[in-house]
Protein backbone atom coordinates (compact mmCIF):
# COMPACT_ATOMS: atom_id res chain seq x y z
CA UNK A 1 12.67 10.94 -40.36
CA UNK A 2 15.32 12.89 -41.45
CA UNK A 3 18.19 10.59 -39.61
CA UNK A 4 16.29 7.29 -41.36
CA UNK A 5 17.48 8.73 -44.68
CA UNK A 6 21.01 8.84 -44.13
CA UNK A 7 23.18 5.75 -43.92
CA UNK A 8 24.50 4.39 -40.80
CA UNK A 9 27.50 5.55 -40.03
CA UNK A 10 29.24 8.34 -38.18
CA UNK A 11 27.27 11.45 -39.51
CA UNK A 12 23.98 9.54 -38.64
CA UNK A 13 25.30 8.93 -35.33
CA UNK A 14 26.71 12.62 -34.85
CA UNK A 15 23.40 14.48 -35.90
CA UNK A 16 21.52 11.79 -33.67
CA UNK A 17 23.96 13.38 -30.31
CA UNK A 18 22.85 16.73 -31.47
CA UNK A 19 18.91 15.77 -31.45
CA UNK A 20 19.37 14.02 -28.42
CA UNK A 21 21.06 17.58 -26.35
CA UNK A 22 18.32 19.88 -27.92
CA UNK A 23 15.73 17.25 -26.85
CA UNK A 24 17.51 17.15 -23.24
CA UNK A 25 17.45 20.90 -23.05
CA UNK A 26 14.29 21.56 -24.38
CA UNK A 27 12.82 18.85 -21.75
CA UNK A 28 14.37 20.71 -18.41
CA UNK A 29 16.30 17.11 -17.65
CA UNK A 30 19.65 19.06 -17.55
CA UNK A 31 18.22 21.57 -14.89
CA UNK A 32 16.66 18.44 -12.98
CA UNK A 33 19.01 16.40 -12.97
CA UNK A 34 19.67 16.53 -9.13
CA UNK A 35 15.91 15.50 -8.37
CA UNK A 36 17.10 11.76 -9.88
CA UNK A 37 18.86 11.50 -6.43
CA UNK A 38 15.87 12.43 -4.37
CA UNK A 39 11.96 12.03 -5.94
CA UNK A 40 10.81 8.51 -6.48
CA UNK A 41 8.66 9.27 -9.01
CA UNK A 42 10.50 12.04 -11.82
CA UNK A 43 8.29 13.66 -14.14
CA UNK A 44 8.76 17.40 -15.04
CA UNK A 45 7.73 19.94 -17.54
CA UNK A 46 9.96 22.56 -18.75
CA UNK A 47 9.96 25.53 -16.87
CA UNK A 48 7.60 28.30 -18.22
CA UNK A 49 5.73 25.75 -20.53
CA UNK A 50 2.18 26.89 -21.97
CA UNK A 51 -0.41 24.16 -21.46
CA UNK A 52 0.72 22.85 -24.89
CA UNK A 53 4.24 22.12 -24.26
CA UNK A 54 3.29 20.98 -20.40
CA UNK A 55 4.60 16.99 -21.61
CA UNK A 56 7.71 16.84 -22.64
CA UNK A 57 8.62 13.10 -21.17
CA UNK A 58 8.49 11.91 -24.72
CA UNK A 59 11.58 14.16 -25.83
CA UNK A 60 12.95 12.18 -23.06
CA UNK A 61 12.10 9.00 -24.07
CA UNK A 62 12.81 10.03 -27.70
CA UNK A 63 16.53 10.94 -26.31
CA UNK A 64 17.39 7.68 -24.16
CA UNK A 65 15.93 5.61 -27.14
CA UNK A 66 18.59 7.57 -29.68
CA UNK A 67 21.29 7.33 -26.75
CA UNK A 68 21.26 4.20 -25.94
CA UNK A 69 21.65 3.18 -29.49
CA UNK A 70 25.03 4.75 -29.85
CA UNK A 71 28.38 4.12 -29.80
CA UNK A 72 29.72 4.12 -26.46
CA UNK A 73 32.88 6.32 -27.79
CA UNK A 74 29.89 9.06 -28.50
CA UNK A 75 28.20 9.63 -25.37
CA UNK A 76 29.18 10.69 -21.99
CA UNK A 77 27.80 6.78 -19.44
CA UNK A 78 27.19 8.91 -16.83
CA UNK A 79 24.52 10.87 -18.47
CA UNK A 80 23.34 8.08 -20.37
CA UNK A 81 23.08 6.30 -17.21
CA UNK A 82 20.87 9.34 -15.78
CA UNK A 83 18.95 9.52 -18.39
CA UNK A 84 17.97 5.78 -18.44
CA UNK A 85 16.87 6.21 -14.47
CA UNK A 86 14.89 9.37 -15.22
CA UNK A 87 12.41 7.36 -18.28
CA UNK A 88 12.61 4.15 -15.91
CA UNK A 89 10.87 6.68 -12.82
CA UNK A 90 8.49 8.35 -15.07
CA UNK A 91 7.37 4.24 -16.51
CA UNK A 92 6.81 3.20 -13.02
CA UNK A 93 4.59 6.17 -12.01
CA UNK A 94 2.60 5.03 -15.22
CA UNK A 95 2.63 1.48 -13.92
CA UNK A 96 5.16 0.08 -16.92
CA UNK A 97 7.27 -1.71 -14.56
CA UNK A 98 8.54 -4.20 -17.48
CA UNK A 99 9.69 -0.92 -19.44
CA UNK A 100 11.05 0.67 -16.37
CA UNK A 101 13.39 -2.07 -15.75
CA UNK A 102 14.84 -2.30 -19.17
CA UNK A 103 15.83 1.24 -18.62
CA UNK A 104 17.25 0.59 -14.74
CA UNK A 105 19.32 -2.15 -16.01
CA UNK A 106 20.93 -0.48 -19.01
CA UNK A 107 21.89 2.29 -16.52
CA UNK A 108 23.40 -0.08 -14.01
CA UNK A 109 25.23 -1.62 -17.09
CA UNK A 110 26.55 1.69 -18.10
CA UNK A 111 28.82 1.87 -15.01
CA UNK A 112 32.02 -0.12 -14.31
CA UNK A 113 31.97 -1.98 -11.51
CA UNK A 114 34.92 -0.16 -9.64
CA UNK A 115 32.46 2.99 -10.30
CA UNK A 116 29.44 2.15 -9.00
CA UNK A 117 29.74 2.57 -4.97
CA UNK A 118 32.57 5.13 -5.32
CA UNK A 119 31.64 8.18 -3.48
CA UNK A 120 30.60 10.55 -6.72
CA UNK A 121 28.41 7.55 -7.84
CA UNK A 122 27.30 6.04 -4.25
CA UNK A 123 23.54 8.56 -4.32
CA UNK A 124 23.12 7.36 -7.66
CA UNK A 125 23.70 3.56 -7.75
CA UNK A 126 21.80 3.48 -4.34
CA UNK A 127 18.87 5.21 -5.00
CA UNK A 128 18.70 3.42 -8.58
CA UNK A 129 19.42 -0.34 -7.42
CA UNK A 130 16.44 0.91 -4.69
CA UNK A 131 14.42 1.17 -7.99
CA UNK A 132 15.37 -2.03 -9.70
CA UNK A 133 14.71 -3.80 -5.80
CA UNK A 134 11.12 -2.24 -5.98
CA UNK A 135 10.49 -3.17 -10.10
CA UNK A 136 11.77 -7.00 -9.81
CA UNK A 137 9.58 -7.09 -6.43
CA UNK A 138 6.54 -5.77 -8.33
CA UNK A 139 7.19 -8.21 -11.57
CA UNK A 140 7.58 -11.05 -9.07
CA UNK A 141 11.38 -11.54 -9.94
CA UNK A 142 11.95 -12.31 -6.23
CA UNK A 143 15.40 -13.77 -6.14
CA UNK A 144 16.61 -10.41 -8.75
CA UNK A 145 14.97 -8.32 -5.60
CA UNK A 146 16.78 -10.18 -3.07
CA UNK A 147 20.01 -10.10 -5.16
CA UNK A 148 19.77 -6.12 -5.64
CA UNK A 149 18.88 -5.75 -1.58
CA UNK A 150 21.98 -7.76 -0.81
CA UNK A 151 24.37 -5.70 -2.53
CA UNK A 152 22.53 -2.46 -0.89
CA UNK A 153 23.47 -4.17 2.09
CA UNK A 154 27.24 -5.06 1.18
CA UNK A 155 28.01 -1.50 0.19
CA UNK A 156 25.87 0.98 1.70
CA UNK A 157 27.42 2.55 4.19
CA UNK A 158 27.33 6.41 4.55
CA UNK A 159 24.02 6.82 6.67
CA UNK A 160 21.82 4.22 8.96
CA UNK A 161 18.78 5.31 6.23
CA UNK A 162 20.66 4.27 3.38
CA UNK A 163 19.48 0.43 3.57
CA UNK A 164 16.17 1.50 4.65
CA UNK A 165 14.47 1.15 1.51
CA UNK A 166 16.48 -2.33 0.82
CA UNK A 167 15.41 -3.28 4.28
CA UNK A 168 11.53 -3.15 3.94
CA UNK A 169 11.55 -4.52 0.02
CA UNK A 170 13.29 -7.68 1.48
CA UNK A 171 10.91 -8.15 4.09
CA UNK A 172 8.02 -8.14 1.49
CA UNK A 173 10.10 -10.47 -0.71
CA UNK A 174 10.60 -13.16 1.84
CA UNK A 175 6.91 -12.90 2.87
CA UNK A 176 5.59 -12.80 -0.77
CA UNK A 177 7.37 -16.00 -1.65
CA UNK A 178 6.64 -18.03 1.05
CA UNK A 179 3.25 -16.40 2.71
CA UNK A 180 2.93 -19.36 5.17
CA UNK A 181 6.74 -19.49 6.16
CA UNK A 182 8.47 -17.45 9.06
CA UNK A 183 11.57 -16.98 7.39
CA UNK A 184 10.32 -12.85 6.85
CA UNK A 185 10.02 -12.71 10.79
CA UNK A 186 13.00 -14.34 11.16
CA UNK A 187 15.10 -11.75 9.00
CA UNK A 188 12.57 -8.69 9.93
CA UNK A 189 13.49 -9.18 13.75
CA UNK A 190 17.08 -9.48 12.91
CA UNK A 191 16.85 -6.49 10.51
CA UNK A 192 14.68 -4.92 13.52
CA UNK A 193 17.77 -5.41 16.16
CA UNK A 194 19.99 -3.30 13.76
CA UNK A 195 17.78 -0.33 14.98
CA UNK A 196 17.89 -1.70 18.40
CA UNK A 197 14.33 -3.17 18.24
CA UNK A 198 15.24 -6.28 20.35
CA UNK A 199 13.13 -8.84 22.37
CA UNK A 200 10.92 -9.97 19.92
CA UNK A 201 10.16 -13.57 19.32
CA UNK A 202 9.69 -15.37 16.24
CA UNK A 203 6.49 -17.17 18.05
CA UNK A 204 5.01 -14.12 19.96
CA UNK A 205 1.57 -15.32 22.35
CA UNK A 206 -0.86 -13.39 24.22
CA UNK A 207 1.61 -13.06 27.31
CA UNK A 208 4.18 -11.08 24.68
CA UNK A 209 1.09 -8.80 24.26
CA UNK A 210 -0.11 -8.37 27.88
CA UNK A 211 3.70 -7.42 28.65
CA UNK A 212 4.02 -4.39 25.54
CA UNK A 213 0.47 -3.43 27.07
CA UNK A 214 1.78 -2.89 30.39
CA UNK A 215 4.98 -1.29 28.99
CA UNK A 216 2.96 0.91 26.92
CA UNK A 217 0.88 2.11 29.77
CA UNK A 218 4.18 2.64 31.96
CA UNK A 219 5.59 4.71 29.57
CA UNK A 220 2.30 6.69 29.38
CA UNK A 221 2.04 7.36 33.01
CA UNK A 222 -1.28 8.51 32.92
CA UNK A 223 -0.54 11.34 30.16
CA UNK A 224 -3.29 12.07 27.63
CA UNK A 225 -1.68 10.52 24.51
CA UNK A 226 -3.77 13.06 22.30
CA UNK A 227 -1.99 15.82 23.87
CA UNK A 228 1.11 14.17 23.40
CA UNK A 229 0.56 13.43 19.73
CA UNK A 230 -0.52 17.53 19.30
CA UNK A 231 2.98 18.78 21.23
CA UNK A 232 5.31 16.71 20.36
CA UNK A 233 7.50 17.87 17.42
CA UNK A 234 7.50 15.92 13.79
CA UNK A 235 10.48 13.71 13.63
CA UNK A 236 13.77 15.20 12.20
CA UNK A 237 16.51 12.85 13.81
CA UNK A 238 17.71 9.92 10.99
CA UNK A 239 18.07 7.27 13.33
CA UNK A 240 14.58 7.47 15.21
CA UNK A 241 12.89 8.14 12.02
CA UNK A 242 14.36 4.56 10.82
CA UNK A 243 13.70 2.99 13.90
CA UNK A 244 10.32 3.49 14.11
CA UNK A 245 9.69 3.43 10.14
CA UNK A 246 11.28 -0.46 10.81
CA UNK A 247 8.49 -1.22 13.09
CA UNK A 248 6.12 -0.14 10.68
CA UNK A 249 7.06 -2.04 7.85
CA UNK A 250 6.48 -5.38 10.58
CA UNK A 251 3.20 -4.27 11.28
CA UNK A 252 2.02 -4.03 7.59
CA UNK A 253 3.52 -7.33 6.72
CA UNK A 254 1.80 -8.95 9.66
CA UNK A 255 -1.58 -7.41 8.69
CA UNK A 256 -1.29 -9.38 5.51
CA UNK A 257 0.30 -12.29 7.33
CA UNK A 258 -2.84 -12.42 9.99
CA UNK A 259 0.27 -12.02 12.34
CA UNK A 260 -2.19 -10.17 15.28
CA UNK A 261 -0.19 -11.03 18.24
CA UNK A 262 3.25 -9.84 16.20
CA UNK A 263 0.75 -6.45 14.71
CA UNK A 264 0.18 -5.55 18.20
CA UNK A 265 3.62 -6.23 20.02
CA UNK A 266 4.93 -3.64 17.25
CA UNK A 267 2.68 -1.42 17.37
CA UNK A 268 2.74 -0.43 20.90
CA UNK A 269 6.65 -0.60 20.48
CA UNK A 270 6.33 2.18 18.34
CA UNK A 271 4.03 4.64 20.05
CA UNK A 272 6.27 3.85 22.93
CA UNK A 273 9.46 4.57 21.08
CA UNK A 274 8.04 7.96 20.23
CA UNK A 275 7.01 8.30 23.69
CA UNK A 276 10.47 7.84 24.36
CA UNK A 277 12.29 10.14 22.01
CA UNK A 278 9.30 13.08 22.34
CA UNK A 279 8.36 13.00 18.50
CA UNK A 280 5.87 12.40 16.06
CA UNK A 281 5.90 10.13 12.38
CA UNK A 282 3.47 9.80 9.77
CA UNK A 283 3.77 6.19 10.57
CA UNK A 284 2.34 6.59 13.75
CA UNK A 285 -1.51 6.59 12.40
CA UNK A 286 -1.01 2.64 11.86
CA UNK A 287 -0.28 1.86 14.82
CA UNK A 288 -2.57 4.03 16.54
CA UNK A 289 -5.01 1.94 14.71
CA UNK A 290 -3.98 -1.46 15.71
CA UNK A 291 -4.62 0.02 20.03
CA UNK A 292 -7.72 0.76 19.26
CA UNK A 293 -8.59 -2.17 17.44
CA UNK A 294 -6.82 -3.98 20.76
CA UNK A 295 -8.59 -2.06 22.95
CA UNK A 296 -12.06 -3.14 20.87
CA UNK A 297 -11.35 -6.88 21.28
CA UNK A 298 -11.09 -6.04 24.88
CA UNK A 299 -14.40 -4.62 24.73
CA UNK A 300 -13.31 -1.39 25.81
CA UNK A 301 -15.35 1.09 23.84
CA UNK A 302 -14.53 4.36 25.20
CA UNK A 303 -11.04 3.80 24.96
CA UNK A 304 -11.13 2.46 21.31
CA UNK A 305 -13.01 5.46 20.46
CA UNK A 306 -10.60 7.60 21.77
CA UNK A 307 -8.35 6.71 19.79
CA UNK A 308 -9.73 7.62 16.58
CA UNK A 309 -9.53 11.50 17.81
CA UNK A 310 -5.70 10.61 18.41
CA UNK A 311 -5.38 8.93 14.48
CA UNK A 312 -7.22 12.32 13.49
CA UNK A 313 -5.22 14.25 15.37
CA UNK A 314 -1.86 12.83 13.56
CA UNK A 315 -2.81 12.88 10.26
CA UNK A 316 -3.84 16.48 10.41
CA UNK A 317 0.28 16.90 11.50
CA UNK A 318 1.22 15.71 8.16
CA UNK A 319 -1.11 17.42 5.43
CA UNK A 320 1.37 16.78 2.75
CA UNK A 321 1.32 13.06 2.99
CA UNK A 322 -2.13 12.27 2.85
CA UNK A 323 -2.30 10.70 -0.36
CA UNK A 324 0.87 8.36 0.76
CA UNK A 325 0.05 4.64 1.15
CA UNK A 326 1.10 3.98 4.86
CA UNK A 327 -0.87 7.16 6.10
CA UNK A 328 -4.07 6.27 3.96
CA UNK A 329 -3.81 2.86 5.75
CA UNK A 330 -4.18 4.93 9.00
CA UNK A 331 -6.76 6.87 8.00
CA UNK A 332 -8.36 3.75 6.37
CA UNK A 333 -8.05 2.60 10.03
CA UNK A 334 -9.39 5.19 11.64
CA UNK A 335 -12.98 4.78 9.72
CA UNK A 336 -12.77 1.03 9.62
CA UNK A 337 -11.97 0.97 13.43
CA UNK A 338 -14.24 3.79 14.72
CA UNK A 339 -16.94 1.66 16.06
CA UNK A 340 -19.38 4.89 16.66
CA UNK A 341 -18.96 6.46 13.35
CA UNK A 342 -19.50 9.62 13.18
CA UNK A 343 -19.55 10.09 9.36
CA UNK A 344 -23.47 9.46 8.28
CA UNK A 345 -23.32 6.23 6.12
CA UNK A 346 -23.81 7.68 2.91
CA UNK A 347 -20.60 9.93 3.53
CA UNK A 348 -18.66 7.53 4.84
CA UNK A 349 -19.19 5.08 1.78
CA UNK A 350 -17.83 7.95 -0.02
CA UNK A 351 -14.96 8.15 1.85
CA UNK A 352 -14.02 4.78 1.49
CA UNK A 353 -13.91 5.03 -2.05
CA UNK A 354 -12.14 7.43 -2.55
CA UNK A 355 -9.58 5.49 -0.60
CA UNK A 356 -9.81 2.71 -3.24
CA UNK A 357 -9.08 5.43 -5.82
CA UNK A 358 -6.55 6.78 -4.22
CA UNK A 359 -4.97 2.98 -3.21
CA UNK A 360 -5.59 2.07 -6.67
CA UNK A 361 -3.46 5.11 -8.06
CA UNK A 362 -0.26 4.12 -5.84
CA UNK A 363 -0.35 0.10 -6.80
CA UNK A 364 -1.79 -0.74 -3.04
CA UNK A 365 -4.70 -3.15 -4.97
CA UNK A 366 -4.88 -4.59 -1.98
CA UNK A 367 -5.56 -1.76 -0.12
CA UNK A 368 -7.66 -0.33 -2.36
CA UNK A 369 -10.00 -2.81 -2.82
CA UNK A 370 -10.09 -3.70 0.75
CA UNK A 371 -11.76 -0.32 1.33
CA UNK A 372 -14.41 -0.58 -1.71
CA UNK A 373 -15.80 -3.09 0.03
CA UNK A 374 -16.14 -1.39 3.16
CA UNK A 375 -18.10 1.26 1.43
CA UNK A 376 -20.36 -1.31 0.11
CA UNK A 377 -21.04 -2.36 3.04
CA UNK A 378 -21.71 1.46 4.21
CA UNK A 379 -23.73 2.19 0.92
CA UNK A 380 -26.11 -0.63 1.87
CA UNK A 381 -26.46 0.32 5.17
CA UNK A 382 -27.36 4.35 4.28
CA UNK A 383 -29.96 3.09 2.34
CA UNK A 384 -29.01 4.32 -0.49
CA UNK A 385 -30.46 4.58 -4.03
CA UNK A 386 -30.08 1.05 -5.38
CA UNK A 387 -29.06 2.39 -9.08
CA UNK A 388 -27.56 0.43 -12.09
CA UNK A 389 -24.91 2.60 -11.16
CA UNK A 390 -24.52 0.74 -8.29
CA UNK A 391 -24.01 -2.51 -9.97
CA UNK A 392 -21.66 -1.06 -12.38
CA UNK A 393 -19.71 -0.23 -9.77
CA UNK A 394 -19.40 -3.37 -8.29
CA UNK A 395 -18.80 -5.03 -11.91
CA UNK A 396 -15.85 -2.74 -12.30
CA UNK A 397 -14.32 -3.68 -8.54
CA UNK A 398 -14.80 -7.41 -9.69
CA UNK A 399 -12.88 -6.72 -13.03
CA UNK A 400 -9.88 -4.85 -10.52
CA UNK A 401 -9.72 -7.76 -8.72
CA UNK A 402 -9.06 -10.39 -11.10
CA UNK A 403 -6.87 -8.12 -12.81
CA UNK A 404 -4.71 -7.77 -9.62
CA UNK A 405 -5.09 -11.25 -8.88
CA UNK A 406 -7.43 -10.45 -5.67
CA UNK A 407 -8.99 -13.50 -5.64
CA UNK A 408 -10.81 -13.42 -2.25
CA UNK A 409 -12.08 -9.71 -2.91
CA UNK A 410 -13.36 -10.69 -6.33
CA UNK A 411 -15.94 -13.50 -4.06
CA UNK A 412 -16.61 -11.15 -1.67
CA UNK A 413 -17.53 -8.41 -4.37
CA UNK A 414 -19.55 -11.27 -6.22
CA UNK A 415 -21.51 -11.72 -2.91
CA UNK A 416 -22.23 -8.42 -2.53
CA UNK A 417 -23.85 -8.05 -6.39
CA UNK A 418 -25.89 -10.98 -6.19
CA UNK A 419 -27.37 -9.60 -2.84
CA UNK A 420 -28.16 -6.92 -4.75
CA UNK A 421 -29.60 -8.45 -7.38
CA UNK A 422 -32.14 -10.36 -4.88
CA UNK A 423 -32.94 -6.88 -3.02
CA UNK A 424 -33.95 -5.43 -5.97
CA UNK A 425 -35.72 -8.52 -7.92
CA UNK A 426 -33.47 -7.82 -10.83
CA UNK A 427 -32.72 -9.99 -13.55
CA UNK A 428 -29.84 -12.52 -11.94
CA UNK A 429 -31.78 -12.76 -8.74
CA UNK A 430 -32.40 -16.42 -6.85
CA UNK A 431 -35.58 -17.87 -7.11
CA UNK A 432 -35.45 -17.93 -3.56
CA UNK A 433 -34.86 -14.36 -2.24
CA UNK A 434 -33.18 -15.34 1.25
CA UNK A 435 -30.30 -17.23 -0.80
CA UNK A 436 -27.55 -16.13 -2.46
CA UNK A 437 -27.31 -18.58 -5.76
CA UNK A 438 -28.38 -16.87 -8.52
CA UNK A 439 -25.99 -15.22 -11.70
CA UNK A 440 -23.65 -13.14 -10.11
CA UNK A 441 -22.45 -16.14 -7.08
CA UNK A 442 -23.82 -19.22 -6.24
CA UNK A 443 -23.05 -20.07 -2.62
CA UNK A 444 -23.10 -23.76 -2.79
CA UNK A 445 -20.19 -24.13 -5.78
CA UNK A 446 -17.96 -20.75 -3.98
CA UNK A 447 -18.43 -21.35 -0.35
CA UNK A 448 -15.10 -23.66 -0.54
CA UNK A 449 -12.88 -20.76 -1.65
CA UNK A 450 -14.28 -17.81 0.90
CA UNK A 451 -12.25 -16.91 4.09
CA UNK A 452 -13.90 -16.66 7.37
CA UNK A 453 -14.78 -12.39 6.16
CA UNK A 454 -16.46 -13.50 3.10
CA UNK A 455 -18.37 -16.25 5.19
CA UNK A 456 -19.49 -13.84 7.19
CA UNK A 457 -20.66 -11.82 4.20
CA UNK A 458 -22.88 -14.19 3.35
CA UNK A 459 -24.50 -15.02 6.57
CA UNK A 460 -25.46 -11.82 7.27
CA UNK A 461 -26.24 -10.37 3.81
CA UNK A 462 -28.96 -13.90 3.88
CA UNK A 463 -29.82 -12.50 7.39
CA UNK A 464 -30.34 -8.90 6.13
CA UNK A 465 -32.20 -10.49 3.25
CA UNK A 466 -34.33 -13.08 5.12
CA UNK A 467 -35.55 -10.15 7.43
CA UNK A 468 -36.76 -8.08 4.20
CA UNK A 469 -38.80 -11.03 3.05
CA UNK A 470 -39.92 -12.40 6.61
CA UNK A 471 -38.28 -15.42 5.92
CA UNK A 472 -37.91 -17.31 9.64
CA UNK A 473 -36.55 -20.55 9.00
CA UNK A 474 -33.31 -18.40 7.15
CA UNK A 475 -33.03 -16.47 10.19
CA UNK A 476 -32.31 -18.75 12.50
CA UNK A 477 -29.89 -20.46 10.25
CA UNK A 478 -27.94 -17.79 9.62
CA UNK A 479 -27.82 -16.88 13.04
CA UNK A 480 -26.58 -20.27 13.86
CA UNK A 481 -23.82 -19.94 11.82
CA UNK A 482 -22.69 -16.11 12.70
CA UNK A 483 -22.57 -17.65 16.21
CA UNK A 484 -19.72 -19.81 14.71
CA UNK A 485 -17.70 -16.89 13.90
CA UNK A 486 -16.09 -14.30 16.37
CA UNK A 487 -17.26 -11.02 15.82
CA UNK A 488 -14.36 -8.78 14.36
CA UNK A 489 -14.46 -5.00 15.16
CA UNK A 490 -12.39 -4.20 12.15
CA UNK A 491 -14.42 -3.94 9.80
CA UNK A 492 -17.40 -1.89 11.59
CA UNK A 493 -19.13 -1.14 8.37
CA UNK A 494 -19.93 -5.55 8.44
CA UNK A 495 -20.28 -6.17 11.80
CA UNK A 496 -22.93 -3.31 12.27
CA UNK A 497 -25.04 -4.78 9.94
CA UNK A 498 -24.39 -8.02 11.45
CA UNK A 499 -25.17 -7.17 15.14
CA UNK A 500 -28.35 -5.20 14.23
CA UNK A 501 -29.79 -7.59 12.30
């Protein structure tokens, strides 16, 4: 208030600098200023803080708003530059990926080019054109994300980790602009070979698979792979920790590329790679996953099931990364895959929600919301109490969805509610209780835009239905058409209630 008072001019300027230090000290940024280098997400309190004082990211924000408004002749473009970085982290752990890239890109403009890859500025240009990669990739600005991962590549140099980060963001990009296109596969196996991840076609078939089977099984040699999993010691080495991160980031981009016969070629690839160099990785769980789901389509039970002890066994390795995306997708996995649950219903329906929250809380929507509707599935099957609170649940799933542009989860989650609504004779109910056309979805107008999942959805929630009401004819319909669709043992929660009924 005071500074609006005086005219513009030096002293204005001046007294803003002095704000702007107290503000800086007062925040802790000057003793954290190291941590810009190293935590994605930078949000601190000053040290010693009561509960009062506990936020201080608006002195912060206060500061790089008064900063960057000065002369350039007053402030020190280093700092200025830090400071921009630090408010841009703390907006994308609150989601404000617009804001945070205003603030990236002012501190990439506060450097000279000459400066920017020079060896006291190398950490910081890298891990902050890593940020502006990851912002433009979640605002859609594909060919900015591409642009930024290029120059990664050009200029970093110092350590085989260093384009990591670039690496896997390009992948995404290429597959996010072009879903139906190779071109990611193309560039992921030739990003892959840098790592020495060679072999793999663009085209894999069934033979690629049988051959990484038999590998995989060679380089077992009849060793318990749980025990292996339990003695081996957590990764330390940079090189192997790349190498089989690399494989990792193929096997989620297949998953959402229906890519199985690529999934599983890199997925046994990686176990066997840590086979080979004696170690455990947090990314291991995923792949873990994807044998036993291979294992399943074999129709090998016992062995899929053994495998969820060795996802268990993994996870409990790395305690402090349990709430990080690519080890909730393993434990995700693990419940999705186990096809004797242990976990009573109820629980497990629990579980899987709290997977969506957690998802949800990182920016994996799809993720998330791919595991609330696994727990509906387990909620119905428990039995359990068919509360509004139920409904409001799903309401507030179908609102996520078309907020995150989820548009096959939002029918799916639609299905689900109106099969409610018919089970419980509640207002928005069919007339006829063995079909699913009533408020909430209306088969015969949505059928057109559901995938083969969400056609099974409705085939055997009308089967679960047409049971409760005795209705025959239904029956055999629906069972007609399930016998159109292979059974999937990913998603145990569905196919349980579509094999018992």
């Amino acid at each position: 208030d005071i500074c609006q008072v005086l005219p513009e001019g030096e002293d204005r300027d001046l007294m803003l600098l002095d704000i702007c230090q107290v503000l800086l000290e007062r925040s802790g940024f000057m003793v954290h200023r190291q941590e810009l280098l190293t935590s994605k997400e930078f949000n601190f309190a000053t040290p010693g803080a009561t509960e009062e004082e506990e936020d201080t990211n608006w002195m912060l924000f206060t500061s790089v708003g008064h900063m960057n408004s000065l002369p350039p002749a007053l402030t020190d473009k280093i700092q200025v530059a830090e400071l921009n970085m630090a408010v841009g982290k703390i907006s994308t752990s609150k989601g404000a990926f617009a804001d945070a890239l205003v603030f990236f890109r002012t501190a990439y403009s506060q450097m000279e080019e000459s400066d920017r890859w020079s060896d006291s500025m190398y950490a910081f240009t890298l891990e902050l054109l890593n940020n502006m990669t990851d912002c433009e990739r979640s605002l859609s600005n594909y060919e900015s994300a591409r642009n930024h991962a290029v120059e990664i590549f050009r200029h970093a140099n110092k350590g085989v980790a260093d384009k990591f980060r670039a690496q896997s963001a390009y992948i995404s990009v290429l597959y996010e602009e072009n879903r139906e296109g190779s071109l990611w596969i193309e560039k992921g196996l030739e990003i892959c070979e840098s790592y020495g991840i060679t072999g793999v076609p663009v085209q894999p078939t069934i033979a690629n698979v049988a051959k990484e089977v038999l590998a995989f099984k060679f380089a077992l040699k009849g060793r318990s792979l749980l025990k292996l999993m339990e003695e081996y010691p957590i990764v330390s080495d940079e090189f192997v920790t790349a190498h089989i991160a690399m494989m990792n980031v193929m096997i989620v981009t297949a998953i959402f590329a229906n890519q199985d016969y690529l999934i599983a070629i890199m997925a046994h690839r990686q176990v066997v790679a840590a086979m080979k160099y004696k170690v455990v990785t947090k990314e291991l769980p995923v792949a873990i996953c994807v044998l036993q789901h291979v294992m399943a389509k074999y129709q090998k039970w016992k062995a899929s099931y053994g495998y969820t002890t060795v996802v268990a066994a993994v996870l409990d390795r790395f305690p402090e990364h349990h709430n990080e995306s690519i080890v909730l997708q393993g434990s995700l996995g693990l419940l999705r895959g186990n096809l004797y649950a242990q976990l009573r219903y109820r629980e497990a329906a629990e579980q899987y929600f709290e997977f969506n929250r957690k998802f949800m809380s990182k920016g994996q929507s799809f993720w998330g919301l791919s595991g609330a509707v696994s727990g509906l599935s387990a909620f119905f099957i428990g039995s359990s109490p068919l509360t509004t609170l139920i409904e409001s649940k799903i309401l507030l799933l179908e609102e996520m969805a078309t907020t995150f542009g989820q548009e096959k989860l939002l029918h799916v989650y639609r299905i689900h509610r109106q099969f409610l609504y018919n089970l419980t004779g509640a207002k928005g109910a069919a007339t006829s209780e063995a079909t699913l056309d009533g408020d909430a979805f209306r088969e015969e107008e949505s059928v057109e835009f559901c995938d083969v999942d969400a056609l099974s959805d409705i085939y055997y929630l009308r089967l679960m239905l047409a049971v409760y009401y005795d209705d025959s004819a239904t029956m055999q319909l629906m069972l007609e058409r399930l016998d159109e669709i292979e059974i999937n043992p990913l998603y145990t929660g569905r196919q349980n209630l579509r094999l018992t009924y």
